[in-house]
C-alpha atoms as a PDB file:
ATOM      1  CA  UNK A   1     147.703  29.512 188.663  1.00  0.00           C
ATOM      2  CA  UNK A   2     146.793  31.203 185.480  1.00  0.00           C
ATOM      3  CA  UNK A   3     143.247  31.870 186.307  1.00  0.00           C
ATOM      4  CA  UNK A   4     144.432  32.893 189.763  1.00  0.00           C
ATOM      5  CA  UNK A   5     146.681  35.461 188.507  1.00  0.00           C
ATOM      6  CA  UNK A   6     143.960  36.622 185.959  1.00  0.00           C
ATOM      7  CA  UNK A   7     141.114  37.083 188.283  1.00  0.00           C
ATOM      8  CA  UNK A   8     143.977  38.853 191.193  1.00  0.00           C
ATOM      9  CA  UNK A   9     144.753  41.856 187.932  1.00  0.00           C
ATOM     10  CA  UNK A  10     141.245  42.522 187.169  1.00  0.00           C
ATOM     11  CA  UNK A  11     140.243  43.902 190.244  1.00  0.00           C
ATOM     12  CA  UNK A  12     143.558  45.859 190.638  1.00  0.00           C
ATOM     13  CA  UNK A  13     142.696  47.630 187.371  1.00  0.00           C
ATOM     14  CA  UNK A  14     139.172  48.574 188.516  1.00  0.00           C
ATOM     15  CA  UNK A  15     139.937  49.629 191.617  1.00  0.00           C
ATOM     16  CA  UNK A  16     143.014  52.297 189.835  1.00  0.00           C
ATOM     17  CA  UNK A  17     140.372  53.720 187.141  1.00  0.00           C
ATOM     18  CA  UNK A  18     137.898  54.099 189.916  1.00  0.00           C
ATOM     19  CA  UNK A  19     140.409  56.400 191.904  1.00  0.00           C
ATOM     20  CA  UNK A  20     141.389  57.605 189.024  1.00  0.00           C
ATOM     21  CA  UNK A  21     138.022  58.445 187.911  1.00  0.00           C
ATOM     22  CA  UNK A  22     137.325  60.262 191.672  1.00  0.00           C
ATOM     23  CA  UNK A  23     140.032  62.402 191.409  1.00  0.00           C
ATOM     24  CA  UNK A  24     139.173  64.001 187.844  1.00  0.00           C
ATOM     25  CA  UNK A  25     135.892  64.409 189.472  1.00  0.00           C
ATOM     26  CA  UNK A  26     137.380  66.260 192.619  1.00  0.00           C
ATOM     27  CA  UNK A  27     140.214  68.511 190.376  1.00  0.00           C
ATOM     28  CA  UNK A  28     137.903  71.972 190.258  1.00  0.00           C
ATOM     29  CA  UNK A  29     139.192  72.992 187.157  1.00  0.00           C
ATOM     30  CA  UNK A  30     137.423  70.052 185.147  1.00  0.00           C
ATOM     31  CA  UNK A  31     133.834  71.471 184.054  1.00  0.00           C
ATOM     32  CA  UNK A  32     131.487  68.891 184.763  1.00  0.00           C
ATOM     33  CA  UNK A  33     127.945  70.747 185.168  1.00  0.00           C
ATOM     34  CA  UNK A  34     126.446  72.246 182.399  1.00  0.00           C
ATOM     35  CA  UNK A  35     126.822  75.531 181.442  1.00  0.00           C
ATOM     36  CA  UNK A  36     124.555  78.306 181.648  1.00  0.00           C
ATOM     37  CA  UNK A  37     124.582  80.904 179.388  1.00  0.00           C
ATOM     38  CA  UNK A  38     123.185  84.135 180.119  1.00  0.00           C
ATOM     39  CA  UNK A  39     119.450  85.416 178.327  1.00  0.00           C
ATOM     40  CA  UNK A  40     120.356  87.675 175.229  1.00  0.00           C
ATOM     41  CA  UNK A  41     118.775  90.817 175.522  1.00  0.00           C
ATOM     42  CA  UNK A  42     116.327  91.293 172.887  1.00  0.00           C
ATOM     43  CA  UNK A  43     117.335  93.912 169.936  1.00  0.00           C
ATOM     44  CA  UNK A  44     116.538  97.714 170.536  1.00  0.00           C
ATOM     45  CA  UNK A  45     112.798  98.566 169.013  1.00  0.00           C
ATOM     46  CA  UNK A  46     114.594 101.036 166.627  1.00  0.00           C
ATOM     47  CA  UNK A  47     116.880  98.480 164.829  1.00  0.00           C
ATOM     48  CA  UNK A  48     113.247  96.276 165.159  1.00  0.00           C
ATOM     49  CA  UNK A  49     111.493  99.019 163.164  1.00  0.00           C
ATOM     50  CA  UNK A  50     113.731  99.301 160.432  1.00  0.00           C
ATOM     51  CA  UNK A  51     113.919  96.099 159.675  1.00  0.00           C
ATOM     52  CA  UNK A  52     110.547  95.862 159.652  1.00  0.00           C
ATOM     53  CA  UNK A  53     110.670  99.325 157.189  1.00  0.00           C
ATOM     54  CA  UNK A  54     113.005  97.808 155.160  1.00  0.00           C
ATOM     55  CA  UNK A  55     110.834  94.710 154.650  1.00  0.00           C
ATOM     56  CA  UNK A  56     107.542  96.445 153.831  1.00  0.00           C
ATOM     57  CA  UNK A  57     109.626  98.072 151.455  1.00  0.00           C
ATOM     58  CA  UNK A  58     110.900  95.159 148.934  1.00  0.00           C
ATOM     59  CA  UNK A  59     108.149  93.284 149.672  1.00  0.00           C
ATOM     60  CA  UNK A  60     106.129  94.689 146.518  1.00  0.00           C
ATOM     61  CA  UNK A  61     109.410  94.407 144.542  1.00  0.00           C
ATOM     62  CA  UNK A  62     109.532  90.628 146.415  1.00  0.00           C
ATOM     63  CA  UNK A  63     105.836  89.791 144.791  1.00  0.00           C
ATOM     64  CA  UNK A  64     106.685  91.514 141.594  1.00  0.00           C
ATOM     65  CA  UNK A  65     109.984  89.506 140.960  1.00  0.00           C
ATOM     66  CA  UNK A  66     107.413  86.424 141.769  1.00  0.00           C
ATOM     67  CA  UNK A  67     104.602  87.527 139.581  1.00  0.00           C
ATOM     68  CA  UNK A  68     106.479  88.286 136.278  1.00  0.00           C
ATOM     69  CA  UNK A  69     109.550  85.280 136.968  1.00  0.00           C
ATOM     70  CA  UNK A  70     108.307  83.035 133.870  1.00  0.00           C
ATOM     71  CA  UNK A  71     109.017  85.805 132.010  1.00  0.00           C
ATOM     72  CA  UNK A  72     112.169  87.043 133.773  1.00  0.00           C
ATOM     73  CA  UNK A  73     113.650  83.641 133.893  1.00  0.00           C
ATOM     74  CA  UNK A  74     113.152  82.808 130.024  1.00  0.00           C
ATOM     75  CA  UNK A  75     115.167  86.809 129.451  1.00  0.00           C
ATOM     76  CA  UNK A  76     117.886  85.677 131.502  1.00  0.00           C
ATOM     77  CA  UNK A  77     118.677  82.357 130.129  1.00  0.00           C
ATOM     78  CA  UNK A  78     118.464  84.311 126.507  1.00  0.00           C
ATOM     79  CA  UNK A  79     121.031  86.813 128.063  1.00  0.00           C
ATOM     80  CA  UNK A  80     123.207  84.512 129.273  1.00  0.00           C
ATOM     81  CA  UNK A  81     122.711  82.208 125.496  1.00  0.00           C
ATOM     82  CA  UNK A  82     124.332  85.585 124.088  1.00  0.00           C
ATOM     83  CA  UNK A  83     127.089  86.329 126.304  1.00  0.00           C
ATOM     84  CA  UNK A  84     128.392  82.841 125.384  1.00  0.00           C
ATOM     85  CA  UNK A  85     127.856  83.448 121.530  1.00  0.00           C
ATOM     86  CA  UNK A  86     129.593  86.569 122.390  1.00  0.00           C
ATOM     87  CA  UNK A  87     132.510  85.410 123.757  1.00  0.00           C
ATOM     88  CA  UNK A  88     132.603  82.614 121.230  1.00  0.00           C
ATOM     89  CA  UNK A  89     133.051  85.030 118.452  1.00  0.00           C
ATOM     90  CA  UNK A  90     135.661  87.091 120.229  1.00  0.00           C
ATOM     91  CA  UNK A  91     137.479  83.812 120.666  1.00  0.00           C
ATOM     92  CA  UNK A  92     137.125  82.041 116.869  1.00  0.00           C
ATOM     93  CA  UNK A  93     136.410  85.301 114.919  1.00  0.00           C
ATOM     94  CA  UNK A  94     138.403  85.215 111.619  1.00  0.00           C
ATOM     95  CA  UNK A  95     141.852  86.115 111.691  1.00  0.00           C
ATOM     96  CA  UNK A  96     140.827  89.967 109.875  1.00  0.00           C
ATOM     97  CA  UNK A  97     138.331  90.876 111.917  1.00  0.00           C
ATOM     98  CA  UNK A  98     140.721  89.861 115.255  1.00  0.00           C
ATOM     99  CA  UNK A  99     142.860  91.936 113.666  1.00  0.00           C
ATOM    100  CA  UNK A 100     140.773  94.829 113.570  1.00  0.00           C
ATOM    101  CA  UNK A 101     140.201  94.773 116.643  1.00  0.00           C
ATOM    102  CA  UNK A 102     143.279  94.764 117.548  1.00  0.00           C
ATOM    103  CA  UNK A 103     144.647  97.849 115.258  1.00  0.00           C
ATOM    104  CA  UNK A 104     141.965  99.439 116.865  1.00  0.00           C
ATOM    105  CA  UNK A 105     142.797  99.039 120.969  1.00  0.00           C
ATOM    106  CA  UNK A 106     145.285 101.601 122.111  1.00  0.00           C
ATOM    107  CA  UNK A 107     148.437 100.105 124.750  1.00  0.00           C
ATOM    108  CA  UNK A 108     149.627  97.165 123.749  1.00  0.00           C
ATOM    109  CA  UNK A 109     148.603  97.369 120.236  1.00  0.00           C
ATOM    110  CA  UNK A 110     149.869 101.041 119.875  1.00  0.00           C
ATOM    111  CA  UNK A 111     151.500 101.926 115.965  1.00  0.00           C
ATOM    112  CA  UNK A 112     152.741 105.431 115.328  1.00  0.00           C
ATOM    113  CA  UNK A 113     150.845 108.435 113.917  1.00  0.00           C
ATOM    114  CA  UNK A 114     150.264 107.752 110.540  1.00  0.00           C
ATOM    115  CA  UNK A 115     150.769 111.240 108.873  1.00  0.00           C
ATOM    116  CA  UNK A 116     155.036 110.452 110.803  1.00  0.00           C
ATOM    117  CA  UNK A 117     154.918 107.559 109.546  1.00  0.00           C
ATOM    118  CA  UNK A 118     154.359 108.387 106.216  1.00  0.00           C
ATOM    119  CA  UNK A 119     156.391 111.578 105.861  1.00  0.00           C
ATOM    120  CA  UNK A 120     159.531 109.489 107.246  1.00  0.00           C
ATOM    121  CA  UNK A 121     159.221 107.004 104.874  1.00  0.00           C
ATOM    122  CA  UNK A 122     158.974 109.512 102.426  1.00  0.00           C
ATOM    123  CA  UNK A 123     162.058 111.075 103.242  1.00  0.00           C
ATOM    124  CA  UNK A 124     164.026 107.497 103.749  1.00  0.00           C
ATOM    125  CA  UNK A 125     163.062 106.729  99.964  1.00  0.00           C
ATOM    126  CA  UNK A 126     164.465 109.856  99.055  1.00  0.00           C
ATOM    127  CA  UNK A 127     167.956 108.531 100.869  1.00  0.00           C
ATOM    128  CA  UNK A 128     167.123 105.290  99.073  1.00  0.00           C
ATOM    129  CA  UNK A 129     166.268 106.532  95.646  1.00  0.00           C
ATOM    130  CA  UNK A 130     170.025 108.136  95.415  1.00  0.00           C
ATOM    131  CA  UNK A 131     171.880 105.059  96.607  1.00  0.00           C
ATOM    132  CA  UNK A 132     172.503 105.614 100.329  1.00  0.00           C
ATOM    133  CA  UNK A 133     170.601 102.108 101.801  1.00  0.00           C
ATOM    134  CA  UNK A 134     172.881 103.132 104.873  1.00  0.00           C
ATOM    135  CA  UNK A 135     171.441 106.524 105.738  1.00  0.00           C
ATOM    136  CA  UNK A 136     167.780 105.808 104.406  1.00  0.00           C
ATOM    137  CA  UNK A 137     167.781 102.679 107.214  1.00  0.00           C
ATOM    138  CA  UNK A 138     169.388 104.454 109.783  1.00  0.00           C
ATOM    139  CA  UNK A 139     167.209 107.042 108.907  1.00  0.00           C
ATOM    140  CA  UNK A 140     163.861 104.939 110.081  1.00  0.00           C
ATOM    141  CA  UNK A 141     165.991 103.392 113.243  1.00  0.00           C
ATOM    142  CA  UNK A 142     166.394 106.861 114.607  1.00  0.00           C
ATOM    143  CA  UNK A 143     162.656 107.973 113.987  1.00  0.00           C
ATOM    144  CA  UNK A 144     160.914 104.945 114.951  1.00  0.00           C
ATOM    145  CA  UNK A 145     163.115 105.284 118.471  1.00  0.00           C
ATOM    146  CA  UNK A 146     161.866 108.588 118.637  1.00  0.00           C
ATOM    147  CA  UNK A 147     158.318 107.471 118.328  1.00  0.00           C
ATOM    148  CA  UNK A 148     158.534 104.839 120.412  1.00  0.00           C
ATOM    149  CA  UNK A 149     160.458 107.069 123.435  1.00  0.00           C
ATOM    150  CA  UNK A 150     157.590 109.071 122.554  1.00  0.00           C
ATOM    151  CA  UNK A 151     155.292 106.064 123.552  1.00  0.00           C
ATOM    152  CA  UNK A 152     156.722 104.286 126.179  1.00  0.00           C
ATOM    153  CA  UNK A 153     159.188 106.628 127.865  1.00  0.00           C
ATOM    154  CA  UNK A 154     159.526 104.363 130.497  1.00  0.00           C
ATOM    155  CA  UNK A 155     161.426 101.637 128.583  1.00  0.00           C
ATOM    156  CA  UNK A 156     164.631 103.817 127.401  1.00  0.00           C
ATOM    157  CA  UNK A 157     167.786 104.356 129.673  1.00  0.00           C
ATOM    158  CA  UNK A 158     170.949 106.358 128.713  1.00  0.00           C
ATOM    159  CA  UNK A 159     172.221 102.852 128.417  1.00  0.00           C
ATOM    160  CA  UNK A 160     169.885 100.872 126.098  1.00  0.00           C
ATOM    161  CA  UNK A 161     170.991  99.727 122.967  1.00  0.00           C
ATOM    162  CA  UNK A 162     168.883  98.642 119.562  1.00  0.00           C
ATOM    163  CA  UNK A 163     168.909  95.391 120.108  1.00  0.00           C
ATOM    164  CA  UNK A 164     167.514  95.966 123.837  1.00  0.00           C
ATOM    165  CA  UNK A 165     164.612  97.698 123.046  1.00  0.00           C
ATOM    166  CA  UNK A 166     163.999  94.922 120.155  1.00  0.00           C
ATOM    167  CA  UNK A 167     163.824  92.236 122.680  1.00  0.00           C
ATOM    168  CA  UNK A 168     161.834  94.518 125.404  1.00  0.00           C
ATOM    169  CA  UNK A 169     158.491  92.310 125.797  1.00  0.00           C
ATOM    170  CA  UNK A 170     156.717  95.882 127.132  1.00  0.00           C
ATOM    171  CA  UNK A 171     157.202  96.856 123.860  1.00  0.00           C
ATOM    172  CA  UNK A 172     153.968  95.584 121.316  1.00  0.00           C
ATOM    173  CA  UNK A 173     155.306  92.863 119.474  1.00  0.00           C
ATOM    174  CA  UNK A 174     154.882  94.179 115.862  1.00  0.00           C
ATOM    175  CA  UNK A 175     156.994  96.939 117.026  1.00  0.00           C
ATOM    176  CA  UNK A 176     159.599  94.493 118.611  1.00  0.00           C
ATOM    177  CA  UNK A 177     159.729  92.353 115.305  1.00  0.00           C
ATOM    178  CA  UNK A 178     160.200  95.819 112.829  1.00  0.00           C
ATOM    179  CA  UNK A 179     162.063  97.356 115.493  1.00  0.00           C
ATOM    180  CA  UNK A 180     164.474  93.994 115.176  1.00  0.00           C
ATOM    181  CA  UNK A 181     164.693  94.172 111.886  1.00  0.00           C
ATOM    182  CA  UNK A 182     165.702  97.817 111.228  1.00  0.00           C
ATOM    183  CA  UNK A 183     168.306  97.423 114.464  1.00  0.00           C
ATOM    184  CA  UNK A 184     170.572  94.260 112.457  1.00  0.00           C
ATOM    185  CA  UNK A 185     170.584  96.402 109.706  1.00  0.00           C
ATOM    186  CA  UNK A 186     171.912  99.475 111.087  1.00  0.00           C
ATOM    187  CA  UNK A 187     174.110  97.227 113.600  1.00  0.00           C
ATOM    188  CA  UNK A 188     176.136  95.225 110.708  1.00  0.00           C
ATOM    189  CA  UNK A 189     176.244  99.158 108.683  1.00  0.00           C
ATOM    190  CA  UNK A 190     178.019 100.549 111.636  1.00  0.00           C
ATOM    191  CA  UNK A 191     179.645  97.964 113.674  1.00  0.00           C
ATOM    192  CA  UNK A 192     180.471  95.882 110.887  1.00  0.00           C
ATOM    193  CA  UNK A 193     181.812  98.267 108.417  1.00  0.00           C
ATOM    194  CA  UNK A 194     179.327  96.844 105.413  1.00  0.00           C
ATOM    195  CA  UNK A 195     177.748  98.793 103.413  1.00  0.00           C
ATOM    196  CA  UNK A 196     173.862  98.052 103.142  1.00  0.00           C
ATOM    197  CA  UNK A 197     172.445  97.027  99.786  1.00  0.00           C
ATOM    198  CA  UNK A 198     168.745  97.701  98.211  1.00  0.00           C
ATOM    199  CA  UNK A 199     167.955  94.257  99.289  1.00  0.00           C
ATOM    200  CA  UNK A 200     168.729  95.337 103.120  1.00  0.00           C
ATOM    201  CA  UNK A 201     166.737  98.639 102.513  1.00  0.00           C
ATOM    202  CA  UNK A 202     163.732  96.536 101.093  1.00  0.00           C
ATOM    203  CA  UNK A 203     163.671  94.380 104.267  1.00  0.00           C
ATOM    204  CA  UNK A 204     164.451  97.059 106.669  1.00  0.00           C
ATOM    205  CA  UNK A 205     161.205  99.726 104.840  1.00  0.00           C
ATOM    206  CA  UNK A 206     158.601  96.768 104.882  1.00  0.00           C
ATOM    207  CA  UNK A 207     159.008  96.067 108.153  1.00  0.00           C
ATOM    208  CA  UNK A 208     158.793  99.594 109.221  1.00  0.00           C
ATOM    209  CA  UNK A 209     155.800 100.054 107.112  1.00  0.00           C
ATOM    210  CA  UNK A 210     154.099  96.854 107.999  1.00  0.00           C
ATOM    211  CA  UNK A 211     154.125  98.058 111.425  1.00  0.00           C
ATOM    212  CA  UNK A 212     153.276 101.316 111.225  1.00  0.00           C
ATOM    213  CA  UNK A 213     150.539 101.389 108.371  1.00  0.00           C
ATOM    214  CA  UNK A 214     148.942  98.602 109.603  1.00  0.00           C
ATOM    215  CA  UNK A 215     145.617 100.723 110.493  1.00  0.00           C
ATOM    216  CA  UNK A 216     146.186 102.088 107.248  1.00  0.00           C
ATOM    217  CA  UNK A 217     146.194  98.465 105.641  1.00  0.00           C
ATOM    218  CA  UNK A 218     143.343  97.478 107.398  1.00  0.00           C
ATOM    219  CA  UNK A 219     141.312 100.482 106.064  1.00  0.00           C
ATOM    220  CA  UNK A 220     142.059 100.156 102.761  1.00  0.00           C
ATOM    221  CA  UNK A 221     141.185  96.170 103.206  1.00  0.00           C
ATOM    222  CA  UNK A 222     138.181  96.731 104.994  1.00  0.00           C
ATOM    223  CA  UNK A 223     136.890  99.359 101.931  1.00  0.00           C
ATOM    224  CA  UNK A 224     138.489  96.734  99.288  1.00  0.00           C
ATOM    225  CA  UNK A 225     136.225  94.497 101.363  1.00  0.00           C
END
């Protein structure tokens, strides 16, 4: 009874997928023939002509480029061999000459005008030389604000204190670090009702001065040099 039951569903499974199979091929929207698509029309003689122009044209270049390529090839593998030692000194050049460099790009890397910088630390060691640490530091907070406003106008609001514009990463961070430095001093002289001492005027002038005469530094380093 098995194998009569077996051999009664095979032919009822035939017989379905062979309907089934008629009626796919009798439903008009299934694409059964193949399809013909239509003969391009050959390009216009015009755009054939100046293609034709434009390959008589480089053609010399073409057999040139061929002719001298030994040559050619050996120049750009030696042009390529200094790029890379190129951008391998940029990279692990000593630590003076990337700082050079780097006194020497404008943005990021930009320090006050020297001649300012100068004549206000002139006129904070007068402050300094008779005793007042308070008004000689204060002295350099206000001026180096005023340079940097100068700079970077876009960075001050009516509302932005010292320590702010210390901590603004737009700002170049030699400025940020001197900037920081003078700002704590003034801050604990006004806020905190202590009076600075030479050791606070010391700090707050070197950082000031490394910052600002840094070109200045480097020049006399590279003539030391």
């Amino acid at each position: 009874m098995t194998t009569g039951k077996g051999t009664g569903a095979l032919p009822a499974r035939g017989s379905d997928f062979a309907d089934a199979w008629r009626e796919m091929r009798g439903n008009g929207d299934t694409q059964f023939a193949p399809v013909e698509f239509p003969a391009q029309e050959p390009p216009p003689d015009w755009l054939v002509s100046l293609l034709d122009a434009i390959a008589r044209l480089f053609a010399p270049i073409g057999r040139f480029i061929v002719a001298i390529w030994p040559v050619l090839m050996w120049v750009l593998i030696a042009a390529g061999a200094a790029l890379l030692l190129w951008l391998a000194w940029r990279t692990l050049a000593p630590e003076g000459t990337r700082a050079k460099r780097k006194a020497r790009r404008g943005g990021e890397d930009w320090v006050p005008d020297q001649g300012e910088a100068l004549a206000l630390l002139e006129e904070a060691d007068r402050l300094a030389a008779a005793g007042d640490y308070d008004e000689a530091t204060h002295l350099l907070l206000k001026r180096s604000v005023g340079q940097i406003a100068a700079a970077r106008p876009n960075l001050f609001q009516p509302s932005s204190t010292a320590r702010e514009l210390s901590a603004d990463t737009r700002l170049p961070e030699a400025a940020r670090s001197a900037f920081g430095v003078i700002a704590g001093r003034v801050e604990r002289s006004l806020f905190a009702l202590t009076r600075l001492t030479q050791d606070d005027w010391t700090a707050a002038r070197t950082a000031y001065s490394d910052f600002a005469l840094q070109e200045r530094a480097l020049q006399h380093h590279g003539l030391a040099a």
